[in-house]
N, C-alpha and C. Protein backbone atom coordinates (compact mmCIF):
# COMPACT_ATOMS: atom_id res chain seq x y z
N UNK A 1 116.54 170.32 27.50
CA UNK A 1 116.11 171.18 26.40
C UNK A 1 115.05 170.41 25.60
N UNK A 2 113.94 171.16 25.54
CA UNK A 2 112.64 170.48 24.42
C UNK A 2 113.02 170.47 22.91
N UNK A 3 112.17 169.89 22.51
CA UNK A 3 112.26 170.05 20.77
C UNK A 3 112.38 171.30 20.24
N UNK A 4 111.33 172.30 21.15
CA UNK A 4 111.22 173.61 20.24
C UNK A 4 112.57 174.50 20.58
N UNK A 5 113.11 174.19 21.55
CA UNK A 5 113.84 175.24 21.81
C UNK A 5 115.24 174.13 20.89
N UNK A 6 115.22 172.83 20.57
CA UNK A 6 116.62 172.52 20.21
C UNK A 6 116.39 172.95 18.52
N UNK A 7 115.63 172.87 17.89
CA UNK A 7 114.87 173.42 16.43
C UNK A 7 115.52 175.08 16.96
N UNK A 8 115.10 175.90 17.73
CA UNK A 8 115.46 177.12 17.89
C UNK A 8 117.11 177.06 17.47
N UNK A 9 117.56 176.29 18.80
CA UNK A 9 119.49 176.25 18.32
C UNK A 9 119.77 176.07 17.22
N UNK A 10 119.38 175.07 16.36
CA UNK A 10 119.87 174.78 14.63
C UNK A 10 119.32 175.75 14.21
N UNK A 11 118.00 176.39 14.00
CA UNK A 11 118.08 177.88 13.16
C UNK A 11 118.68 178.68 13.92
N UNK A 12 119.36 179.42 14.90
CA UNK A 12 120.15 179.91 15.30
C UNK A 12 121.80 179.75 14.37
N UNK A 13 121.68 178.75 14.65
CA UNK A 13 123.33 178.45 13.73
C UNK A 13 123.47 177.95 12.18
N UNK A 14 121.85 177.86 11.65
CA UNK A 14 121.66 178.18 10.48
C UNK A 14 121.54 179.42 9.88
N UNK A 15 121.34 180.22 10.69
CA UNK A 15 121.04 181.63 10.36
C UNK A 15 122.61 182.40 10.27
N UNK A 16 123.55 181.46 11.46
CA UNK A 16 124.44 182.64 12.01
C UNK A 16 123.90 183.67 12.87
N UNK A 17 122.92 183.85 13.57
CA UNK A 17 122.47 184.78 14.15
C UNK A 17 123.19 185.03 15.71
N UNK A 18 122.86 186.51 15.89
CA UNK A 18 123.72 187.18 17.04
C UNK A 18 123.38 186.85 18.18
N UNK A 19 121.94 186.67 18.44
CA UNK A 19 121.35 186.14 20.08
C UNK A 19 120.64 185.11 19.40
N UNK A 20 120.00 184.48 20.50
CA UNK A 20 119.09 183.41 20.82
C UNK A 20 118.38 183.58 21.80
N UNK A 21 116.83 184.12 21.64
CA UNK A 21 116.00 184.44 22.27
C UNK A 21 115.13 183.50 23.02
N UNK A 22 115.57 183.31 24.26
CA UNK A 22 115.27 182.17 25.31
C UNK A 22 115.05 182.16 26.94
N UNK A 23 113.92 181.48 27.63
CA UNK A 23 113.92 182.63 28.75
C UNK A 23 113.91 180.83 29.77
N UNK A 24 113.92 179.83 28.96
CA UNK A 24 113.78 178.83 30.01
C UNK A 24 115.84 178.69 30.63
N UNK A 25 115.22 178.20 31.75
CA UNK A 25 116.99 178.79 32.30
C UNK A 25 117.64 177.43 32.00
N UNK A 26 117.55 175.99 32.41
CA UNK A 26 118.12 175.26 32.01
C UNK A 26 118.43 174.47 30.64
N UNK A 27 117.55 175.40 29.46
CA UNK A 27 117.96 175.61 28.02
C UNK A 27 118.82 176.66 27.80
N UNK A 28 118.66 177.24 28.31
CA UNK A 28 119.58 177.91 28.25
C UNK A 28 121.08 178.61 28.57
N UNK A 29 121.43 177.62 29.60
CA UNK A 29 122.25 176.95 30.16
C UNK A 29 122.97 176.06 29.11
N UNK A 30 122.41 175.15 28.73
CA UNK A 30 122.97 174.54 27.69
C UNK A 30 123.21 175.15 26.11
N UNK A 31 122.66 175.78 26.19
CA UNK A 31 122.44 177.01 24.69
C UNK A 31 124.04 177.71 25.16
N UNK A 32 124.25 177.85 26.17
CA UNK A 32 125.19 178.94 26.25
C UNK A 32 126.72 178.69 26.54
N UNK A 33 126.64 176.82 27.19
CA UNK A 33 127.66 175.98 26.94
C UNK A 33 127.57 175.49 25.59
N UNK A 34 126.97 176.04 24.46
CA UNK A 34 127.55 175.39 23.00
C UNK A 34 127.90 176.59 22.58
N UNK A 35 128.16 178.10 23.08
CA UNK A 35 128.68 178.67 22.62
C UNK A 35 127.69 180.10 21.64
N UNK A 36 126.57 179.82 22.60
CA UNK A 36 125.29 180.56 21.92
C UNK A 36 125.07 181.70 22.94
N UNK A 37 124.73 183.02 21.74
CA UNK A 37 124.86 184.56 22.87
C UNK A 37 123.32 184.22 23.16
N UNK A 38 123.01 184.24 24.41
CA UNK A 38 121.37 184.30 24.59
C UNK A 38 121.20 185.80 25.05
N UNK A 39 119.60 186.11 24.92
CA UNK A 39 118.78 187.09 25.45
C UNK A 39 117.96 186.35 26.33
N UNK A 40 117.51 186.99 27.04
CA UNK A 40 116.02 186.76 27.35
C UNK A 40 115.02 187.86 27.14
N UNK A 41 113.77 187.45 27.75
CA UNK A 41 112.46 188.04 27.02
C UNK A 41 112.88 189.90 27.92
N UNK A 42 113.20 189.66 28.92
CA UNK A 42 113.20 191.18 29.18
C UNK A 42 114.43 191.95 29.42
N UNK A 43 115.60 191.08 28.84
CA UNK A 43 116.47 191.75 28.63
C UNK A 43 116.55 192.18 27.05
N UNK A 44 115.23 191.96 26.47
CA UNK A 44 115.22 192.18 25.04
C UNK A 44 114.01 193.26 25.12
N UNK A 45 113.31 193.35 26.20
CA UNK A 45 112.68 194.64 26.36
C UNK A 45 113.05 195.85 26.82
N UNK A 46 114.79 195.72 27.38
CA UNK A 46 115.25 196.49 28.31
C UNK A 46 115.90 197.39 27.02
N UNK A 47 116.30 196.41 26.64
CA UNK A 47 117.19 196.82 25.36
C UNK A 47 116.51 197.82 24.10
N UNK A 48 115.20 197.18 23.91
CA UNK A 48 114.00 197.90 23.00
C UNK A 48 113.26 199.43 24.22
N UNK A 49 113.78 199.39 24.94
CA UNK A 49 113.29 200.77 25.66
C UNK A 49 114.22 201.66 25.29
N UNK A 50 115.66 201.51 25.61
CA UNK A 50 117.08 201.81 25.61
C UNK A 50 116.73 202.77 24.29
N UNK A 51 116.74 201.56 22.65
CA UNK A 51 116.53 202.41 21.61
C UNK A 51 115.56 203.12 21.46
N UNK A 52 114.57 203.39 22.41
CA UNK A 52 113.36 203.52 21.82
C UNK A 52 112.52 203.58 21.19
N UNK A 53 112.60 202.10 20.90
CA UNK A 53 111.23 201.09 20.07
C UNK A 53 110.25 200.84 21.00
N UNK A 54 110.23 201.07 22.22
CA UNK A 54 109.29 200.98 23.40
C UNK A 54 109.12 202.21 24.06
N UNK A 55 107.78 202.44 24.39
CA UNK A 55 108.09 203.82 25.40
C UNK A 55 108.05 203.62 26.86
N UNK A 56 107.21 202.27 27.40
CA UNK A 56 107.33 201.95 28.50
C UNK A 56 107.47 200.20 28.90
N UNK A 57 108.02 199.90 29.77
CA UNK A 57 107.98 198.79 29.98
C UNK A 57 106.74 197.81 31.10
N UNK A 58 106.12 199.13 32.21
CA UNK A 58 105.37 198.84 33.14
C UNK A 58 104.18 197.83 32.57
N UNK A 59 103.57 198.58 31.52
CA UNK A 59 102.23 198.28 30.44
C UNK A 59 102.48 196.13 30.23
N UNK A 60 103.59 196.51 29.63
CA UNK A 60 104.08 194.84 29.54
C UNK A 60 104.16 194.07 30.21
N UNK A 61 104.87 194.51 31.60
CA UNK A 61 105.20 194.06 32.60
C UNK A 61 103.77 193.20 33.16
N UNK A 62 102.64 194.43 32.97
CA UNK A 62 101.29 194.31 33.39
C UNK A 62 100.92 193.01 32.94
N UNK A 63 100.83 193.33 31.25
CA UNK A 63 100.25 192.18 30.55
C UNK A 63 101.21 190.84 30.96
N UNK A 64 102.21 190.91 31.14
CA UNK A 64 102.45 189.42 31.94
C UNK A 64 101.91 189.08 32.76
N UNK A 65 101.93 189.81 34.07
CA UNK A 65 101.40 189.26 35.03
C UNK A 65 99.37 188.99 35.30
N UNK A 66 99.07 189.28 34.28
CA UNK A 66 97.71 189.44 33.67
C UNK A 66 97.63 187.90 33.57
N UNK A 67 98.56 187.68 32.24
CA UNK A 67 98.35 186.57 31.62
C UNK A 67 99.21 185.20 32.01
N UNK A 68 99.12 185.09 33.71
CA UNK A 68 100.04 184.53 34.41
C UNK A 68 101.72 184.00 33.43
N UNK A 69 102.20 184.94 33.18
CA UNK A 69 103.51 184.55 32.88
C UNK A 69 104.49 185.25 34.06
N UNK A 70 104.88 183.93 34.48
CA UNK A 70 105.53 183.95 35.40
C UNK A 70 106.68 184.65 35.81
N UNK A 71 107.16 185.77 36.10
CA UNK A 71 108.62 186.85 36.59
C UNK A 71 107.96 187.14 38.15
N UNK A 72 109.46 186.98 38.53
CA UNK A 72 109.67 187.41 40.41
C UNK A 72 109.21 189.13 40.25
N UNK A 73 108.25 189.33 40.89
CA UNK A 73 107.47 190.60 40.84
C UNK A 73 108.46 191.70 41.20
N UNK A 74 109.95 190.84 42.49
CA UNK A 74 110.76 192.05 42.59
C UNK A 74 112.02 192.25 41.34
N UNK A 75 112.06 190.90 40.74
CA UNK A 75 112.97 191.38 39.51
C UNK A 75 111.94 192.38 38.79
N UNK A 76 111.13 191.84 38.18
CA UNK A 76 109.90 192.85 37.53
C UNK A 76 110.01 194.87 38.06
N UNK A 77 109.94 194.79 39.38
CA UNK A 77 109.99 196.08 40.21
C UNK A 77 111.54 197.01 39.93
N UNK A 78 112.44 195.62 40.21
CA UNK A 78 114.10 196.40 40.12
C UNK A 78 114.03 196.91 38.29
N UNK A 79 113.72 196.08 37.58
CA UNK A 79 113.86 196.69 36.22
C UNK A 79 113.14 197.87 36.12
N UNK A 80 111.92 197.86 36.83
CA UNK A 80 111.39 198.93 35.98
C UNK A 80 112.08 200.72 37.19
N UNK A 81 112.67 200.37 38.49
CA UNK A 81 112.70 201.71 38.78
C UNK A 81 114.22 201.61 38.04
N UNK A 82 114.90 201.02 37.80
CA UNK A 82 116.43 201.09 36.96
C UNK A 82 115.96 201.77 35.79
N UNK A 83 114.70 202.10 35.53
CA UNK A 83 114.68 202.25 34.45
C UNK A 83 113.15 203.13 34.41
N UNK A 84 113.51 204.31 35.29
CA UNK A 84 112.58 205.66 35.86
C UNK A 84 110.74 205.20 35.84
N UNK A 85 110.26 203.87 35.75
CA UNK A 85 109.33 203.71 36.20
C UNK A 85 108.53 203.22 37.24
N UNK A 86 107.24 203.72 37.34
CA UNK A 86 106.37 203.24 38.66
C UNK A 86 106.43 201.67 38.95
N UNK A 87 106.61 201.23 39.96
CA UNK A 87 106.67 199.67 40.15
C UNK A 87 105.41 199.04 40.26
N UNK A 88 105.10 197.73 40.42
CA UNK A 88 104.05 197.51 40.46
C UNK A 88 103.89 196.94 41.92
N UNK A 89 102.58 197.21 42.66
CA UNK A 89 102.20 196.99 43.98
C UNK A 89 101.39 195.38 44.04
N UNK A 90 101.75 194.81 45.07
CA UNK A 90 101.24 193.58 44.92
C UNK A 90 99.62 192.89 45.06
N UNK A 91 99.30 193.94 45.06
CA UNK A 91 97.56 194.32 44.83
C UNK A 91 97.19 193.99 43.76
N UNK A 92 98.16 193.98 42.75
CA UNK A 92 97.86 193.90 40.68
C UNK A 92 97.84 192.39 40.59
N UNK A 93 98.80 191.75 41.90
CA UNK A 93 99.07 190.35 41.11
C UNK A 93 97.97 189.21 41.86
């Protein structure tokens, strides 16, 4: 775990707060053996579609893979038809 993400855990448990928004896996691993609810980045988009604070997720999906941030294109694909949208073809990436 880096600095920023161990600064993340103490305001986490300074706050009392409900998640901990974290997408590196072996921080979070340890975030979750001290007893910390994590999210990650697109299970916090899945969730913001759900209420609908989002209307689509594909658009985002896009701008990741735009801006090389790194997701397995078929996790990327399974979320979005779980969730009635067009997938993305590997032509985009």
């Amino acid at each position: 775990m880096d600095y920023g993400e161990s600064e993340a855990v103490v305001l986490y448990k300074e706050l009392g707060a409900d998640f901990l928004l974290i997408d590196d896996k072996k921080a979070r691993s340890i975030a979750q053996n001290l007893g910390i609810n994590c999210v990650g980045t697109l299970g916090l988009l899945i969730k913001s579609k759900e209420k609908k604070l989002i209307q689509k997720l594909r658009p985002i999906f896009l701008d990741f893979l735009d801006n090389k941030r790194f997701y397995s294109l078929n996790l990327l694909n399974t979320i979005l038809i779980e969730n009635n949208e067009d997938s993305i073809n590997y032509s985009h990436i």
